[in-house]
N, C-alpha and C. Protein backbone atom coordinates (compact mmCIF):
# COMPACT_ATOMS: atom_id res chain seq x y z
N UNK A 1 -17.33 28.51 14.05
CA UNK A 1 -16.44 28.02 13.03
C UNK A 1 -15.87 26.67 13.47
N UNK A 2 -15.77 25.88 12.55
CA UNK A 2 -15.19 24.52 12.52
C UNK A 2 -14.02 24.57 13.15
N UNK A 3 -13.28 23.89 14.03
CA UNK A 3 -11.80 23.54 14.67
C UNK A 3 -11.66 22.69 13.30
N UNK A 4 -10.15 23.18 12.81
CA UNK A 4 -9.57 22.38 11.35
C UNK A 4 -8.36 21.33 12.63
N UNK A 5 -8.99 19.98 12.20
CA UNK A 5 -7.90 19.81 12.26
C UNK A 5 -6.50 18.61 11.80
N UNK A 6 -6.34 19.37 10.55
CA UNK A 6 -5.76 19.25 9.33
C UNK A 6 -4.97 20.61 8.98
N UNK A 7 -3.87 20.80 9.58
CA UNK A 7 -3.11 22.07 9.39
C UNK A 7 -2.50 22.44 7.46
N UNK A 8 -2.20 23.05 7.25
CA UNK A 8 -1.61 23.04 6.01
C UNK A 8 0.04 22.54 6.11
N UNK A 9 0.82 22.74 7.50
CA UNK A 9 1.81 21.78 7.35
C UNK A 9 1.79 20.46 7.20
N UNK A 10 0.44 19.68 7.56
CA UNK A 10 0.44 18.30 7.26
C UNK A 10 0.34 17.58 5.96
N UNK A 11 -0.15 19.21 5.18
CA UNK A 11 -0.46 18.76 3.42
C UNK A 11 1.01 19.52 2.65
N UNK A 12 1.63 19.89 3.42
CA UNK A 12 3.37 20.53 2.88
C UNK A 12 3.66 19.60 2.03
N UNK A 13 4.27 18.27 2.26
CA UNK A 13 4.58 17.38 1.25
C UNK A 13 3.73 16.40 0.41
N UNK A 14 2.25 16.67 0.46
CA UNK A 14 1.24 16.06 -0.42
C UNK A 14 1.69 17.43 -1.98
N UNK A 15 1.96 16.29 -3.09
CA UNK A 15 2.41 16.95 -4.33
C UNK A 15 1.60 16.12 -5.47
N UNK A 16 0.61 15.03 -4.62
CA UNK A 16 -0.25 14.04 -5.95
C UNK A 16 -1.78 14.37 -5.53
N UNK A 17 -2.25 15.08 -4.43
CA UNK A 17 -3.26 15.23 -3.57
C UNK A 17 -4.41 16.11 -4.06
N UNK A 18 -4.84 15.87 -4.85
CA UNK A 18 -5.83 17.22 -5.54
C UNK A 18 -5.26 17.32 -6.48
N UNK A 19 -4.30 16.52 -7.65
CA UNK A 19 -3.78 16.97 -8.82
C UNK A 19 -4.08 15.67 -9.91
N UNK A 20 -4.02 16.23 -11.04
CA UNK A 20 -3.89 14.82 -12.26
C UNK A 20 -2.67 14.48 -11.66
N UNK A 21 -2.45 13.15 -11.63
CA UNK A 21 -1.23 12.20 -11.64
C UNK A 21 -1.11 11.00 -12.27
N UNK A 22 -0.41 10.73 -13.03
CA UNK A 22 -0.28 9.23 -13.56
C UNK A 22 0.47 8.04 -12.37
N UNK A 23 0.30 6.95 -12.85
CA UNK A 23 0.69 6.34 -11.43
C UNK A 23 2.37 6.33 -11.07
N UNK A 24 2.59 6.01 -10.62
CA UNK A 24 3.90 6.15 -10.38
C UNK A 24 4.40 5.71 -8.93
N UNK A 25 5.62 5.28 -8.55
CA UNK A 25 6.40 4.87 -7.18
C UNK A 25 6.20 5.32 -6.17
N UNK A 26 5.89 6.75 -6.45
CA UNK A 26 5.93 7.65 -5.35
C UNK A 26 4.62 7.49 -4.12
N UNK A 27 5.25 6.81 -2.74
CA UNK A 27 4.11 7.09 -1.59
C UNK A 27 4.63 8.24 -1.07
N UNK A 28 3.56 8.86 -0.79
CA UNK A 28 3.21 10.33 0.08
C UNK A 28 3.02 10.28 1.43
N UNK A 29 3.04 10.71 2.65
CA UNK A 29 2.65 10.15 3.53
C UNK A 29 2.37 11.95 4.28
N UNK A 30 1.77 11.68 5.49
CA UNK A 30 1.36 12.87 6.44
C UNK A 30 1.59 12.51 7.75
N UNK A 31 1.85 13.46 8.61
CA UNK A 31 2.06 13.15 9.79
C UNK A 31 1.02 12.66 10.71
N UNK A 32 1.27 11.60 11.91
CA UNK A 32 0.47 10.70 12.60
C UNK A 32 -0.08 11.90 13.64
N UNK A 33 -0.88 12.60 14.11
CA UNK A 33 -1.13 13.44 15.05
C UNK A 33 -1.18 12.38 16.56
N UNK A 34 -1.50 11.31 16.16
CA UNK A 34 -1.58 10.30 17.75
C UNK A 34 -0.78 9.08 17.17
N UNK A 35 0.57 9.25 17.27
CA UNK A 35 1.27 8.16 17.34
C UNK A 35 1.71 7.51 18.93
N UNK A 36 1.58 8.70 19.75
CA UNK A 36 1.50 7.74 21.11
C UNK A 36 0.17 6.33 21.45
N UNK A 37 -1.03 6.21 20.48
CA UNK A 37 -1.72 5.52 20.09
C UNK A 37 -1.58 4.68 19.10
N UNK A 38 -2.36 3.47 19.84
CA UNK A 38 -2.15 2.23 18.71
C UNK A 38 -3.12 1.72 18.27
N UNK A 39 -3.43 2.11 16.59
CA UNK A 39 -4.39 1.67 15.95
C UNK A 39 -4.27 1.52 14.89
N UNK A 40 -5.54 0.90 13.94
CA UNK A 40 -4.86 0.21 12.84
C UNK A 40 -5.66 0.55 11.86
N UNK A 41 -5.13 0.94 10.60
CA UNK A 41 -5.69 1.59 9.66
C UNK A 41 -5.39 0.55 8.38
N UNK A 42 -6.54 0.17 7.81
CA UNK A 42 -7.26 -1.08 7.10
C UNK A 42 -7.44 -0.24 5.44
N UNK A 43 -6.57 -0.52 4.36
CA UNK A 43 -6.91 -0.25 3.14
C UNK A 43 -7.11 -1.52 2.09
N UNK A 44 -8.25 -1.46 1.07
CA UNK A 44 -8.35 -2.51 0.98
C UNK A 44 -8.89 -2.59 -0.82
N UNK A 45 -8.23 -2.91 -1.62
CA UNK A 45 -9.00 -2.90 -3.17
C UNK A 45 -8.78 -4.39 -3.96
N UNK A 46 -9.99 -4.21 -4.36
CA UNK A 46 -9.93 -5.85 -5.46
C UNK A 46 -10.09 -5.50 -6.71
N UNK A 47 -9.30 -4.40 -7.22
CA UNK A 47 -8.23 -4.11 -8.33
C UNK A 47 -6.96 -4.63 -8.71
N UNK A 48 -6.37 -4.67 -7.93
CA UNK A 48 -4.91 -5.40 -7.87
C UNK A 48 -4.61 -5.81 -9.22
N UNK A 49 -3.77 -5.92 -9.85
CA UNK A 49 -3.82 -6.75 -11.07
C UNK A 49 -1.81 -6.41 -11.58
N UNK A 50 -1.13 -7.52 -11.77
CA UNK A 50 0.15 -7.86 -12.33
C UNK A 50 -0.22 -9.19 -13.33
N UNK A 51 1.25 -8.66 -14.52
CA UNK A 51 1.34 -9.47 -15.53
C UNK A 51 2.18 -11.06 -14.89
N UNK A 52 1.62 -12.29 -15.26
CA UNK A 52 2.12 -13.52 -15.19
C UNK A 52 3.38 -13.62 -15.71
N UNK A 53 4.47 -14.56 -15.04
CA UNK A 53 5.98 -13.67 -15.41
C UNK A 53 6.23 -14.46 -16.78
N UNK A 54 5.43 -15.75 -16.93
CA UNK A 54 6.06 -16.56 -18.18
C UNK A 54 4.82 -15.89 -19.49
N UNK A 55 3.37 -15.88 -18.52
CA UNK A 55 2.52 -16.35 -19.99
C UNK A 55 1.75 -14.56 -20.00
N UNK A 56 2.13 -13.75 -19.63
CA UNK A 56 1.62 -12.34 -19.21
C UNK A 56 0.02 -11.80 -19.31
N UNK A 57 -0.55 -13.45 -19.04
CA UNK A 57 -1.63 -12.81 -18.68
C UNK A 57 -2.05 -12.18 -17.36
N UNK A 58 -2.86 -11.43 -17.21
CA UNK A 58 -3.24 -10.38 -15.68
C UNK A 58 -3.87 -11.68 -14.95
N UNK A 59 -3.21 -11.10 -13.66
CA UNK A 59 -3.28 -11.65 -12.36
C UNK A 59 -4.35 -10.59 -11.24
N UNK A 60 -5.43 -11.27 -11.14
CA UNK A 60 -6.46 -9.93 -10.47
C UNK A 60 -6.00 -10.71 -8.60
N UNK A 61 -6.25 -9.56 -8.00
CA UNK A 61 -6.24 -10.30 -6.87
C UNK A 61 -7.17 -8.79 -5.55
N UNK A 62 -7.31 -9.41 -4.78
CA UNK A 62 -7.89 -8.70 -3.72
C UNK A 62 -6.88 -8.13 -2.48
N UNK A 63 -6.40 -6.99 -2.52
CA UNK A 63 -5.25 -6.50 -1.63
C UNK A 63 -5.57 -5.84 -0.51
N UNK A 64 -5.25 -6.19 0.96
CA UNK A 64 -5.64 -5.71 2.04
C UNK A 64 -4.27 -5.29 2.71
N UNK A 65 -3.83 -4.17 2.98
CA UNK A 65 -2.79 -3.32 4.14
C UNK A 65 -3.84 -3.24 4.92
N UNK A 66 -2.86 -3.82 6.35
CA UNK A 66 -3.04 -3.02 7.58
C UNK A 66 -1.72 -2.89 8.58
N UNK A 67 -2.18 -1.50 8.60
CA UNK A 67 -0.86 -1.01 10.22
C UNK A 67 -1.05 -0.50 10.82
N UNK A 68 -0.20 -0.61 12.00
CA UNK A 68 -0.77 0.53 13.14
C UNK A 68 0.83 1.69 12.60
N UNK A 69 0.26 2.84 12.34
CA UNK A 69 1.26 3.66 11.99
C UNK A 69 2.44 4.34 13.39
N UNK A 70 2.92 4.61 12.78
CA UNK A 70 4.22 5.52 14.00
C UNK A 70 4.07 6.86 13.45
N UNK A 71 5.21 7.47 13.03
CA UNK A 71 4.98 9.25 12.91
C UNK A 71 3.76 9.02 11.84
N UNK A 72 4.05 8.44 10.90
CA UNK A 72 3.46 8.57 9.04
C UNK A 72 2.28 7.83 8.93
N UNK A 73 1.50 8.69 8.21
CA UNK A 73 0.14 7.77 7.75
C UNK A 73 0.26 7.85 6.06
N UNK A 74 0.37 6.66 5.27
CA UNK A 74 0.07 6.64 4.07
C UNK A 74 -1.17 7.49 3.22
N UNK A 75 -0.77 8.51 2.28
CA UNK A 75 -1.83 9.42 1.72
C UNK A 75 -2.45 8.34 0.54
N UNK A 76 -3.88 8.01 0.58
CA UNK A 76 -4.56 6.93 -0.17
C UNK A 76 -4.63 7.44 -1.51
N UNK A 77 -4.57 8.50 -2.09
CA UNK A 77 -4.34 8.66 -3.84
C UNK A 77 -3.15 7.99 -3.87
N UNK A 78 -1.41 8.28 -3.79
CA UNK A 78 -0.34 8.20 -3.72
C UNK A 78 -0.44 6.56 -3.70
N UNK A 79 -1.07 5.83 -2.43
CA UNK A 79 -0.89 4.45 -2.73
C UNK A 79 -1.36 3.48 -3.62
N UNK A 80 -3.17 4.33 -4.66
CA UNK A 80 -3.39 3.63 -5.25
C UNK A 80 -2.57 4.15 -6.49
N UNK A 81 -2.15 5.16 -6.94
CA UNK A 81 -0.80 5.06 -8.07
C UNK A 81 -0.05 4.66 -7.84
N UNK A 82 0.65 4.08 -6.87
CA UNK A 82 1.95 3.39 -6.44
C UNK A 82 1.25 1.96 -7.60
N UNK A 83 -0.08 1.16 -6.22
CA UNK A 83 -0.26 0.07 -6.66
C UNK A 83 -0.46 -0.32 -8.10
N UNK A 84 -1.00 0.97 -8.79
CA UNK A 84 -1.62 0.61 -10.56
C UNK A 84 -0.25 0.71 -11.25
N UNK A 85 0.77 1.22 -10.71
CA UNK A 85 2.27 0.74 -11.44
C UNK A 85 2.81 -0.96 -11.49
N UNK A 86 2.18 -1.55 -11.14
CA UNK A 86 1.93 -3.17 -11.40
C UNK A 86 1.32 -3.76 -12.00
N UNK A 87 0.78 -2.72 -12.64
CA UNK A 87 -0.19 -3.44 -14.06
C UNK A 87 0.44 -4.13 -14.94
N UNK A 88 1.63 -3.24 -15.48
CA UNK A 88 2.88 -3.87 -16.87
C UNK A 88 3.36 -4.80 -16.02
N UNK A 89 3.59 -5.32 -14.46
CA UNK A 89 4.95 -5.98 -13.86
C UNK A 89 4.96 -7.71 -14.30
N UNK A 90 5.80 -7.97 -14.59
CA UNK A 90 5.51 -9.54 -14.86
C UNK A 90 6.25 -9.92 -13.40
N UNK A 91 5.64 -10.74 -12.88
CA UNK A 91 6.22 -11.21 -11.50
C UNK A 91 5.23 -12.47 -10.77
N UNK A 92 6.05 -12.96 -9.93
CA UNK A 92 5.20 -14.36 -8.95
C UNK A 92 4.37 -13.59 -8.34
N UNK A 93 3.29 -13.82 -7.59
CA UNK A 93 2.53 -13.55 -6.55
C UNK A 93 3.42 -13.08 -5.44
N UNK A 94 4.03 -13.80 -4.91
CA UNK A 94 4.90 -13.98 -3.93
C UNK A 94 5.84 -12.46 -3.75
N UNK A 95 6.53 -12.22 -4.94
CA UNK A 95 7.71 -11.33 -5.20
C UNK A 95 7.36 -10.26 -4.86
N UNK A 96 5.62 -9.64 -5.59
CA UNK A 96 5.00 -8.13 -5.63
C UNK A 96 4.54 -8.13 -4.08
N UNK A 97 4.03 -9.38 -3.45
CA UNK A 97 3.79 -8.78 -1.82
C UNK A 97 4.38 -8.10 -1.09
N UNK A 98 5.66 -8.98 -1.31
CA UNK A 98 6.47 -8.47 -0.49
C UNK A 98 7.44 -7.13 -0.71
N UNK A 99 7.30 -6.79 -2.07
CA UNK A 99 8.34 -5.76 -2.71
C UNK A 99 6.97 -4.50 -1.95
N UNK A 100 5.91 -4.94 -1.76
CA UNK A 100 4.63 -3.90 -1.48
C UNK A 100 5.40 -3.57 -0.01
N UNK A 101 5.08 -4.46 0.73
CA UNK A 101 5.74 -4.58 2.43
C UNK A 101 6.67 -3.66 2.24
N UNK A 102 8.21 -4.24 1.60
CA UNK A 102 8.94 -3.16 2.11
C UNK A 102 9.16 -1.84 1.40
N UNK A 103 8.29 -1.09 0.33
CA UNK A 103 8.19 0.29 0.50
C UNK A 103 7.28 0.83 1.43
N UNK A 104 6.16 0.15 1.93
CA UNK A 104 5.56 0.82 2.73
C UNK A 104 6.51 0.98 3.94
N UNK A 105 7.09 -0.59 4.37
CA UNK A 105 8.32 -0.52 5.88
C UNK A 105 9.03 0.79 5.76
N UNK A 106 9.38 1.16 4.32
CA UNK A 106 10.44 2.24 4.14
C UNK A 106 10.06 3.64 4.18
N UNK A 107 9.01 3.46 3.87
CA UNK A 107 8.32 5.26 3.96
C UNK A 107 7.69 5.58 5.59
N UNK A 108 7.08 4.24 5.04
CA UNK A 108 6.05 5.20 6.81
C UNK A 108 6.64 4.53 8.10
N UNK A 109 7.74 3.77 8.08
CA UNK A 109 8.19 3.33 9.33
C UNK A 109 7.16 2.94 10.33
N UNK A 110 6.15 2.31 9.98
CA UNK A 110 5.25 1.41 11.40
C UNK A 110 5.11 0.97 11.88
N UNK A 111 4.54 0.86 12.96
CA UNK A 111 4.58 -0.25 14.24
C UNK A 111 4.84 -1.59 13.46
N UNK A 112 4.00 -1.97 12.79
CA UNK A 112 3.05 -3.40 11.92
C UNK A 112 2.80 -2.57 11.40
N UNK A 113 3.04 -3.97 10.25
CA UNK A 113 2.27 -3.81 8.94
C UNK A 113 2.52 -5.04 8.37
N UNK A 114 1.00 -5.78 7.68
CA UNK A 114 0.81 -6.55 7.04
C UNK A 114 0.11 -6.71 5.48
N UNK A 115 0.30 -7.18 4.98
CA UNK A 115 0.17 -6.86 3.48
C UNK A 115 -0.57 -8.21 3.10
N UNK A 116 -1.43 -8.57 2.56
CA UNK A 116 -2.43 -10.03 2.25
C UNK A 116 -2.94 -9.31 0.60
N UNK A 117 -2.80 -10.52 -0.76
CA UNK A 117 -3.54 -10.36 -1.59
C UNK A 117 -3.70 -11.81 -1.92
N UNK A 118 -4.94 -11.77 -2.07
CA UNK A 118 -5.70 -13.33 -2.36
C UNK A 118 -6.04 -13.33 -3.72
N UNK A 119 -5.72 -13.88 -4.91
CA UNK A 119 -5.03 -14.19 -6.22
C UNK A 119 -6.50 -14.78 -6.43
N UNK A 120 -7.04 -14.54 -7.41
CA UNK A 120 -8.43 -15.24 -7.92
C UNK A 120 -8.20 -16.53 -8.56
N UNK A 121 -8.71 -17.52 -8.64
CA UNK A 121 -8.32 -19.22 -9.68
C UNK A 121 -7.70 -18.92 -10.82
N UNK A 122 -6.68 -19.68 -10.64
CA UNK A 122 -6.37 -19.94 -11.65
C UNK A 122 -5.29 -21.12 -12.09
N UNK A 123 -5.64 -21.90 -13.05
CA UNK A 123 -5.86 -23.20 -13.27
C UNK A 123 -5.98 -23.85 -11.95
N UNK A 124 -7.34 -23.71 -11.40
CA UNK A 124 -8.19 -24.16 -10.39
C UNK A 124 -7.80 -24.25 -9.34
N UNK A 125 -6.33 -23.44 -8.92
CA UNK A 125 -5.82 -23.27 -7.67
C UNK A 125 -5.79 -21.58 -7.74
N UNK A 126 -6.28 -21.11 -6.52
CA UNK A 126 -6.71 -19.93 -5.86
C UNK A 126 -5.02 -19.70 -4.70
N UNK A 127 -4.89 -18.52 -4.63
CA UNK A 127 -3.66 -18.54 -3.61
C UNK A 127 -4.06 -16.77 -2.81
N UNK A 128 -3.81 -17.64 -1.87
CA UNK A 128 -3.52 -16.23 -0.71
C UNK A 128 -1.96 -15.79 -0.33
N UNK A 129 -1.39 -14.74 -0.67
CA UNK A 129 -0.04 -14.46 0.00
C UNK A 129 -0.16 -13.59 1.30
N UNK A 130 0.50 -13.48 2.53
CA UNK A 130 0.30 -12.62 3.32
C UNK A 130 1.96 -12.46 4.12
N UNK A 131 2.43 -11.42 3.90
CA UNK A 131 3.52 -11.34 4.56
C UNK A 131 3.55 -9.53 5.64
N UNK A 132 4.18 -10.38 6.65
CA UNK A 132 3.79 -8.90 7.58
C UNK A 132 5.31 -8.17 8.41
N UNK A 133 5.59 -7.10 8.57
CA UNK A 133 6.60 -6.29 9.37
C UNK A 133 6.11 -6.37 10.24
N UNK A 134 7.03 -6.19 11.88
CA UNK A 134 6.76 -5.96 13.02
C UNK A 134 7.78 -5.16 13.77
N UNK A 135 8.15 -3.68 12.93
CA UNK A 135 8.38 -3.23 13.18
C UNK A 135 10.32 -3.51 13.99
N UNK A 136 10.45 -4.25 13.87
CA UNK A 136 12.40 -4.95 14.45
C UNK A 136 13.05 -5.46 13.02
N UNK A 137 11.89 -6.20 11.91
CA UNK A 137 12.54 -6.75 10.77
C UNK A 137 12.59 -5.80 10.11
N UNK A 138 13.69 -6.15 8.60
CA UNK A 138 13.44 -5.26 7.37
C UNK A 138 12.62 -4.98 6.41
């Protein structure tokens, strides 16, 4: 028999994990089994998409998290409904990075964490935002 090892206390507070969910705020997270280890866990979609704050057309962009976690590892359904709640948002580039940064800073408390989405052309300027925690800032 298989060694599980994935206890059912680690799925205790998974409540979006195997269910219909619409998107919504809510990150989920599970416990780090090797947080005395430092490594870095890379999520990455070129879905992304927020409304332009004046002219509301969609803003596509390519979104890359990475952190090295502490107790919490982000549950990946939970973050891509977090992220598709930015579809309606009218906002700068700038504003949604960083509002991304600090719920993740706030849930999973990690070593690092950096947050990069690279904004596709538009009116023939392309933009990369990248803003990162290191674990001392807010």
């Amino acid at each position: 028999m298989p060694k599980k090892l994935t206890s059912k206390k680690d799925l205790h507070s998974l409540s979006l994990l195997g269910n219909d969910a619409a998107p919504q705020k809510k990150l989920e997270v599970f416990p780090n089994h090797h947080a005395d280890r430092e490594y870095t866990i890379t999520l990455t979609t070129d879905e992304f998409t927020t409304l332009g704050p004046v002219n509301r057309q969609p803003d596509f962009a390519a979104l890359t998290i990475e952190y090295v976690p502490g107790k919490y590892i982000v549950e990946s359904k939970s973050l891509k409904l977090y992220l598709q709640t930015f579809r309606d948002t009218e906002t700068f580039y700038e504003h949604v990075v960083n509002v991304i940064l600090d719920d993740l800073a706030a849930v999973l408390k990690p070593k690092w964490c950096r947050v990069t989405a690279a904004y596709a052309v538009r009116g023939g300027i392309a933009m990369t935002v990248e803003t990162e925690f290191n674990g001392k800032n807010k």
